[in-house]
N, C-alpha and C. Protein backbone atom coordinates (compact mmCIF):
# COMPACT_ATOMS: atom_id res chain seq x y z
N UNK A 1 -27.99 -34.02 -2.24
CA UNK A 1 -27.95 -32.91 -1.31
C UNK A 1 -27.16 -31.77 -1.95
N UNK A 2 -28.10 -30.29 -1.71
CA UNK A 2 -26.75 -29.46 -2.52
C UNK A 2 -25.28 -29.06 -1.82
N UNK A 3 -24.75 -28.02 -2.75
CA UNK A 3 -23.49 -28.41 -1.16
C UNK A 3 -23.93 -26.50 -1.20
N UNK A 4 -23.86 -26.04 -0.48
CA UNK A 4 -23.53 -24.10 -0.31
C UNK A 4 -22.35 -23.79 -0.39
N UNK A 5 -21.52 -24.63 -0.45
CA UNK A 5 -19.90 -23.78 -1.24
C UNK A 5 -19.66 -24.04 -2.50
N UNK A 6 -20.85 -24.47 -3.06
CA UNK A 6 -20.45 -24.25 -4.83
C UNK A 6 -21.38 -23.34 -5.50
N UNK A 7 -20.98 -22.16 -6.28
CA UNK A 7 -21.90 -21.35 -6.91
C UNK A 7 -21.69 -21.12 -8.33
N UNK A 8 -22.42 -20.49 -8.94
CA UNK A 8 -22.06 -19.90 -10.10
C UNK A 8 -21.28 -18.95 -10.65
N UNK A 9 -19.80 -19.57 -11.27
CA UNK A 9 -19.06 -17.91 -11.30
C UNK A 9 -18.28 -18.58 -10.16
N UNK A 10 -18.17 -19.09 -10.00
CA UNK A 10 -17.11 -20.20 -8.98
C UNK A 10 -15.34 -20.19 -9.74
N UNK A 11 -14.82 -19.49 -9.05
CA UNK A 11 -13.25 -19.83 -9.64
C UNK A 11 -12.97 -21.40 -9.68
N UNK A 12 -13.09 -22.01 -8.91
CA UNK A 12 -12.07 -23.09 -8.58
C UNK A 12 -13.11 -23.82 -7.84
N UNK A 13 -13.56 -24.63 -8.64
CA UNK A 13 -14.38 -25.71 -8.67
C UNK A 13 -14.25 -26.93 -8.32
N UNK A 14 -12.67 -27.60 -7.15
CA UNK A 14 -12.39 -28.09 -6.61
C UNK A 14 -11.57 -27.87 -5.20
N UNK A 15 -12.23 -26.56 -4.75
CA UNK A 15 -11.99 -26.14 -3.68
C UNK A 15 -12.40 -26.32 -2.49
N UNK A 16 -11.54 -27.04 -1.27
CA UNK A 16 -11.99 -27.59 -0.23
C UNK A 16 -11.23 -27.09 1.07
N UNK A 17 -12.37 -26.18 1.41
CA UNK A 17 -11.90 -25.76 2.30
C UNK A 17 -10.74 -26.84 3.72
N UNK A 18 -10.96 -27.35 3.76
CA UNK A 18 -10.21 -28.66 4.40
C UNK A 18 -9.02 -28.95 4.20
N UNK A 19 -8.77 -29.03 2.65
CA UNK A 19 -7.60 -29.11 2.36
C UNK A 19 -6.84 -28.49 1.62
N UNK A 20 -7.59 -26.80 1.50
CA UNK A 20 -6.72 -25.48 0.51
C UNK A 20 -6.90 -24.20 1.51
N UNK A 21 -7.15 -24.97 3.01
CA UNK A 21 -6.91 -23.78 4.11
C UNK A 21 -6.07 -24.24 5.38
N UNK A 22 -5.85 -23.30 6.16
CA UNK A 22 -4.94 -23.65 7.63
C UNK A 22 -5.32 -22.32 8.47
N UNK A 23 -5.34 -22.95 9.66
CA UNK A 23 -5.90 -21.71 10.64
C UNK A 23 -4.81 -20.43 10.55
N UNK A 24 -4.84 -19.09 10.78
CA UNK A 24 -4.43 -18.27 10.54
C UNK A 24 -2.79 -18.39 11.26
N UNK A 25 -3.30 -18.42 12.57
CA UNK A 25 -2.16 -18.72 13.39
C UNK A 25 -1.26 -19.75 13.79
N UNK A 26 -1.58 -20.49 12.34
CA UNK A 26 -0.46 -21.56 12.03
C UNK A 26 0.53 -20.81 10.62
N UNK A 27 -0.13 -19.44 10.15
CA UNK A 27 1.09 -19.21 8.71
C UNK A 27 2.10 -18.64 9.63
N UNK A 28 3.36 -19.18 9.65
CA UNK A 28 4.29 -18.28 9.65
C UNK A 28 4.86 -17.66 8.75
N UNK A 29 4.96 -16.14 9.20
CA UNK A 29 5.82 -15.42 8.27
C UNK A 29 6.78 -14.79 8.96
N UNK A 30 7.85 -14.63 8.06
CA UNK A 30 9.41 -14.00 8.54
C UNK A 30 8.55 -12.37 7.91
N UNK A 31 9.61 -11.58 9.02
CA UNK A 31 9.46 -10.25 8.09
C UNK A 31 9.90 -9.77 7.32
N UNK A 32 10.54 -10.02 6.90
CA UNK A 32 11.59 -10.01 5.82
C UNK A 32 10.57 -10.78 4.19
N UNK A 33 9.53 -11.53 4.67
CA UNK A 33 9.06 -12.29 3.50
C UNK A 33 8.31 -11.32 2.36
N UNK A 34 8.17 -11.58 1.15
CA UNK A 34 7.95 -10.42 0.18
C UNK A 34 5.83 -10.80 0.42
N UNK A 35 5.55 -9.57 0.93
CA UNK A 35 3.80 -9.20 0.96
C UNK A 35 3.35 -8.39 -0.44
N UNK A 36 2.63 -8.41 -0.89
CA UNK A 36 1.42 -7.54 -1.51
C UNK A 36 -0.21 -7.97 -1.39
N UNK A 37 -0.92 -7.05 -1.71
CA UNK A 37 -2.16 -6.91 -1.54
C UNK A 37 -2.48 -6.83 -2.61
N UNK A 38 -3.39 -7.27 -2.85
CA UNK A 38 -5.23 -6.99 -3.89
C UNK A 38 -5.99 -6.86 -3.54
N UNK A 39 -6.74 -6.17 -4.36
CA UNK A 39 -7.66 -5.06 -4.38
C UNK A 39 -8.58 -5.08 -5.55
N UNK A 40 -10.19 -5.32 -5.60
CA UNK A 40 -11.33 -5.35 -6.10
C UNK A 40 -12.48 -4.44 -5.29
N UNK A 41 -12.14 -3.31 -6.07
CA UNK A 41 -12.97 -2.23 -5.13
C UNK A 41 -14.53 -2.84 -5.80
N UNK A 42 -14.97 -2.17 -4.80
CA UNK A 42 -16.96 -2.35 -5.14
C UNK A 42 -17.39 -1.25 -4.29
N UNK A 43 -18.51 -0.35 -4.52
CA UNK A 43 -19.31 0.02 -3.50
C UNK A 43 -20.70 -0.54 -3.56
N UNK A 44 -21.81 -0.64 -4.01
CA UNK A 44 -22.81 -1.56 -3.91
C UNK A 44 -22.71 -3.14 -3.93
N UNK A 45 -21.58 -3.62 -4.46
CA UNK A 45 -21.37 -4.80 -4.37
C UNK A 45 -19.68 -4.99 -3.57
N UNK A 46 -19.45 -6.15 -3.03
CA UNK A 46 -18.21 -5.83 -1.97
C UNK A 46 -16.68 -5.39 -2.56
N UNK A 47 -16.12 -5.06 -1.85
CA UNK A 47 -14.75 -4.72 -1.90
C UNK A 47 -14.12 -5.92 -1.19
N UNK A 48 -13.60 -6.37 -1.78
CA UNK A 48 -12.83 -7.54 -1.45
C UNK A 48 -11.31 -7.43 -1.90
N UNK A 49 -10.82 -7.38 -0.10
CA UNK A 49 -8.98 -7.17 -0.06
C UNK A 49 -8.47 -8.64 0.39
N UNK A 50 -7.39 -8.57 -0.27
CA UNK A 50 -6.67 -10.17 0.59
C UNK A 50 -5.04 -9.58 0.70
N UNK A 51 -4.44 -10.14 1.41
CA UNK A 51 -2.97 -10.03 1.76
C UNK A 51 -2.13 -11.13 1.34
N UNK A 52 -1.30 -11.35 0.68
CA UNK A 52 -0.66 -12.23 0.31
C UNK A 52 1.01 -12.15 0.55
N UNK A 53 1.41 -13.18 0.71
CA UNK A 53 2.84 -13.37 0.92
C UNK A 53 3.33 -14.84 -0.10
N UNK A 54 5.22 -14.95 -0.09
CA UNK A 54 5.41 -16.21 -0.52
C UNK A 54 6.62 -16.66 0.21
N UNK A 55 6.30 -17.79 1.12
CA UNK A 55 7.24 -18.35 1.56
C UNK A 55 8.47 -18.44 1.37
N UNK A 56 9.44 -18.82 2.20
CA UNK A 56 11.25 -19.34 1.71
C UNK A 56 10.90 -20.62 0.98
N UNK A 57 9.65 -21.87 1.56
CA UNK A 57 9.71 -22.40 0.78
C UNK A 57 9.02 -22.84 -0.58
N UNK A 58 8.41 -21.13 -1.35
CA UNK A 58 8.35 -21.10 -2.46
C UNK A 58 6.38 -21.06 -2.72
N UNK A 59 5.91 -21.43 -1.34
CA UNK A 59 4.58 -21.31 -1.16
C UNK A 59 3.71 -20.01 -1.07
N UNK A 60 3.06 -19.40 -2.07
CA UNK A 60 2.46 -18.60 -1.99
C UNK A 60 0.82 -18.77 -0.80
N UNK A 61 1.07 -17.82 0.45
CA UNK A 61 -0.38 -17.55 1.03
C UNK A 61 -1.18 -16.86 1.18
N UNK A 62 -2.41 -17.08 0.91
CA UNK A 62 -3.68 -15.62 1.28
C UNK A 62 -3.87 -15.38 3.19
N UNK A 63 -3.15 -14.92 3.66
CA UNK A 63 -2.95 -14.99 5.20
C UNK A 63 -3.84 -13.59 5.60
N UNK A 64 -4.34 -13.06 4.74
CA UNK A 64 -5.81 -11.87 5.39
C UNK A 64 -6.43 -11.67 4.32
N UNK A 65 -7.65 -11.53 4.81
CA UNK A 65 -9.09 -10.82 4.12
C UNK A 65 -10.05 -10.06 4.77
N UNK A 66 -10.38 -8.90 4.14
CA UNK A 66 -11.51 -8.13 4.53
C UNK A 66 -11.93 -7.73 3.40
N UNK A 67 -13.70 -7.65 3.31
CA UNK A 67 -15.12 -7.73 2.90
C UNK A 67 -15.26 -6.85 2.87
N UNK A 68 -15.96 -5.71 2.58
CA UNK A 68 -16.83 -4.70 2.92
C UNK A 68 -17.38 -4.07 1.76
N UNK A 69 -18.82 -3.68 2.12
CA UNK A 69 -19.23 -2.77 0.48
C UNK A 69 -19.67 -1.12 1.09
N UNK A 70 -20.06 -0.66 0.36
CA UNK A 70 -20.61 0.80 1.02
C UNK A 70 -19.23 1.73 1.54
N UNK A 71 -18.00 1.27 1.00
CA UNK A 71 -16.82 2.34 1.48
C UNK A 71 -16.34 3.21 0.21
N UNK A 72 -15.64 3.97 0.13
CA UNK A 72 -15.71 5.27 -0.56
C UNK A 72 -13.84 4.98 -0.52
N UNK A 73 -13.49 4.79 -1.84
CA UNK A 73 -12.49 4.60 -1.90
C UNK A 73 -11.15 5.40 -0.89
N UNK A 74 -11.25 6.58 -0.35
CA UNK A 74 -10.31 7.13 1.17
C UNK A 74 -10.88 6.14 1.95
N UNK A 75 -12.23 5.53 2.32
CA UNK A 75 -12.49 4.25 3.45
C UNK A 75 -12.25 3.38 3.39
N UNK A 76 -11.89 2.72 2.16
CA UNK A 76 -11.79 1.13 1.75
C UNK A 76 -9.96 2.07 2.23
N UNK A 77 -9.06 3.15 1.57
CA UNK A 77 -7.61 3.11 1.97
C UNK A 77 -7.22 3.09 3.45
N UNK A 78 -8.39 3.52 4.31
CA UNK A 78 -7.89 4.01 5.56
C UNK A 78 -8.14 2.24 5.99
N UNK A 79 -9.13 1.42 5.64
CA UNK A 79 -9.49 0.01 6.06
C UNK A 79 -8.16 -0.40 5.74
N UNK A 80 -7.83 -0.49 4.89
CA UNK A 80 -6.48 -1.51 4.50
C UNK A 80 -5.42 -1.30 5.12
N UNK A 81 -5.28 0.10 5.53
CA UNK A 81 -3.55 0.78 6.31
C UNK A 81 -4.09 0.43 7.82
N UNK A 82 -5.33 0.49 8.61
CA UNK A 82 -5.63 -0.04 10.05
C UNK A 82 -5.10 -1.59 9.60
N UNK A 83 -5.44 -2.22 8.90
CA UNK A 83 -5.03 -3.51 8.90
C UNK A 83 -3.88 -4.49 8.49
N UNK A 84 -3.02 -3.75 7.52
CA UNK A 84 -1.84 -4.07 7.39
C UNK A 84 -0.69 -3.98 8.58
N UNK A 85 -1.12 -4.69 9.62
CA UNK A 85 0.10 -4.92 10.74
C UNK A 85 0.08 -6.18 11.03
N UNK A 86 1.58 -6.20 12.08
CA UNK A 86 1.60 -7.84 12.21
C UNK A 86 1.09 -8.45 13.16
N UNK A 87 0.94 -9.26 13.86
CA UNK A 87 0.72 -9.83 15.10
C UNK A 87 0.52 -9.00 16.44
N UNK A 88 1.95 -8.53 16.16
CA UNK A 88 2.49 -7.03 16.74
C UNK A 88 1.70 -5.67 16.76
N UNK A 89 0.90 -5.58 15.91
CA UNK A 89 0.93 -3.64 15.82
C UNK A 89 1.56 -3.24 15.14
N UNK A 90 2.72 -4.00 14.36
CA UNK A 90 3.88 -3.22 13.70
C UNK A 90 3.41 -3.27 12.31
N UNK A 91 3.83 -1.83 11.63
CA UNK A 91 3.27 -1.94 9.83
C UNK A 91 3.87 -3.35 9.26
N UNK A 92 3.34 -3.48 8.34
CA UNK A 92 3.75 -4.51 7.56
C UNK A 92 4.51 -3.98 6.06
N UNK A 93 5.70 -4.48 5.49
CA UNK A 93 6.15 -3.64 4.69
C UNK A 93 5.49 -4.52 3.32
N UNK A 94 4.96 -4.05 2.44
CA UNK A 94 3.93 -4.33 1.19
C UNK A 94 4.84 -3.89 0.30
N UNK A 95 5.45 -4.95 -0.73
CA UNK A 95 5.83 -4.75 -1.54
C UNK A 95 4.96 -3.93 -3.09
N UNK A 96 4.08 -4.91 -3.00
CA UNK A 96 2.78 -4.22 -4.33
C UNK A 96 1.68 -4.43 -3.84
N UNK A 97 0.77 -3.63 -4.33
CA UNK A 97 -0.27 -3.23 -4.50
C UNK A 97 -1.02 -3.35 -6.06
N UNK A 98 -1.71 -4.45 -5.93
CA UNK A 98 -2.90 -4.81 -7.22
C UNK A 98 -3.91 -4.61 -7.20
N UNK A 99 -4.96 -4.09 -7.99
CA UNK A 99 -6.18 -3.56 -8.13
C UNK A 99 -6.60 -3.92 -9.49
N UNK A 100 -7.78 -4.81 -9.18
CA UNK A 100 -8.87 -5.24 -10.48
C UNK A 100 -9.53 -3.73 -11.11
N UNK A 101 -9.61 -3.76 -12.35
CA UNK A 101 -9.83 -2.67 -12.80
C UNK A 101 -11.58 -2.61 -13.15
């Protein structure tokens, strides 16, 4: 049987969702915890953002993602600043900012 979560061009070829994910609203984060973002712009093919943080206890998490293709680099910036808040509404303070070249 094939499986549809393995493709070609696959990072990580022992990735299970089961046991290299957790529902969103189980990460806790302090605010105080150090965030940055990446960034792989695309316009015909997607733009793919993730949010990342690293725990007190030393655990790095991907705790957001958004998709999108067809944005115009001011749309993909204005997408990322609507979405960088916490739970709250409140900004989120982003240490760095990475972008695939």
């Amino acid at each position: 049987m094939a499986n549809g979560n393995v493709y070609a061009g696959q990072y990580f070829d022992i990735f299970a969702a089961g046991r290299h994910t957790i529902p969103s609203d189980q990460v806790q984060l302090e605010t105080w915890t150090p965030r940055w973002i990446s960034i792989d712009w695309g316009f015909e093919h997607q733009s793919a953002v993730q949010w990342h943080a690293t725990r007190s206890d030393g655990v790095t998490v991907t705790y957001r993602e958004f998709v999108q293709n067809h944005l115009s680099p001011r749309m993909l910036a204005a997408a990322i600043t609507e979405r960088t808040v916490d739970r709250l509404g409140r900004a989120e303070r982003i240490r760095d900012v990475f972008s695939l070249a």
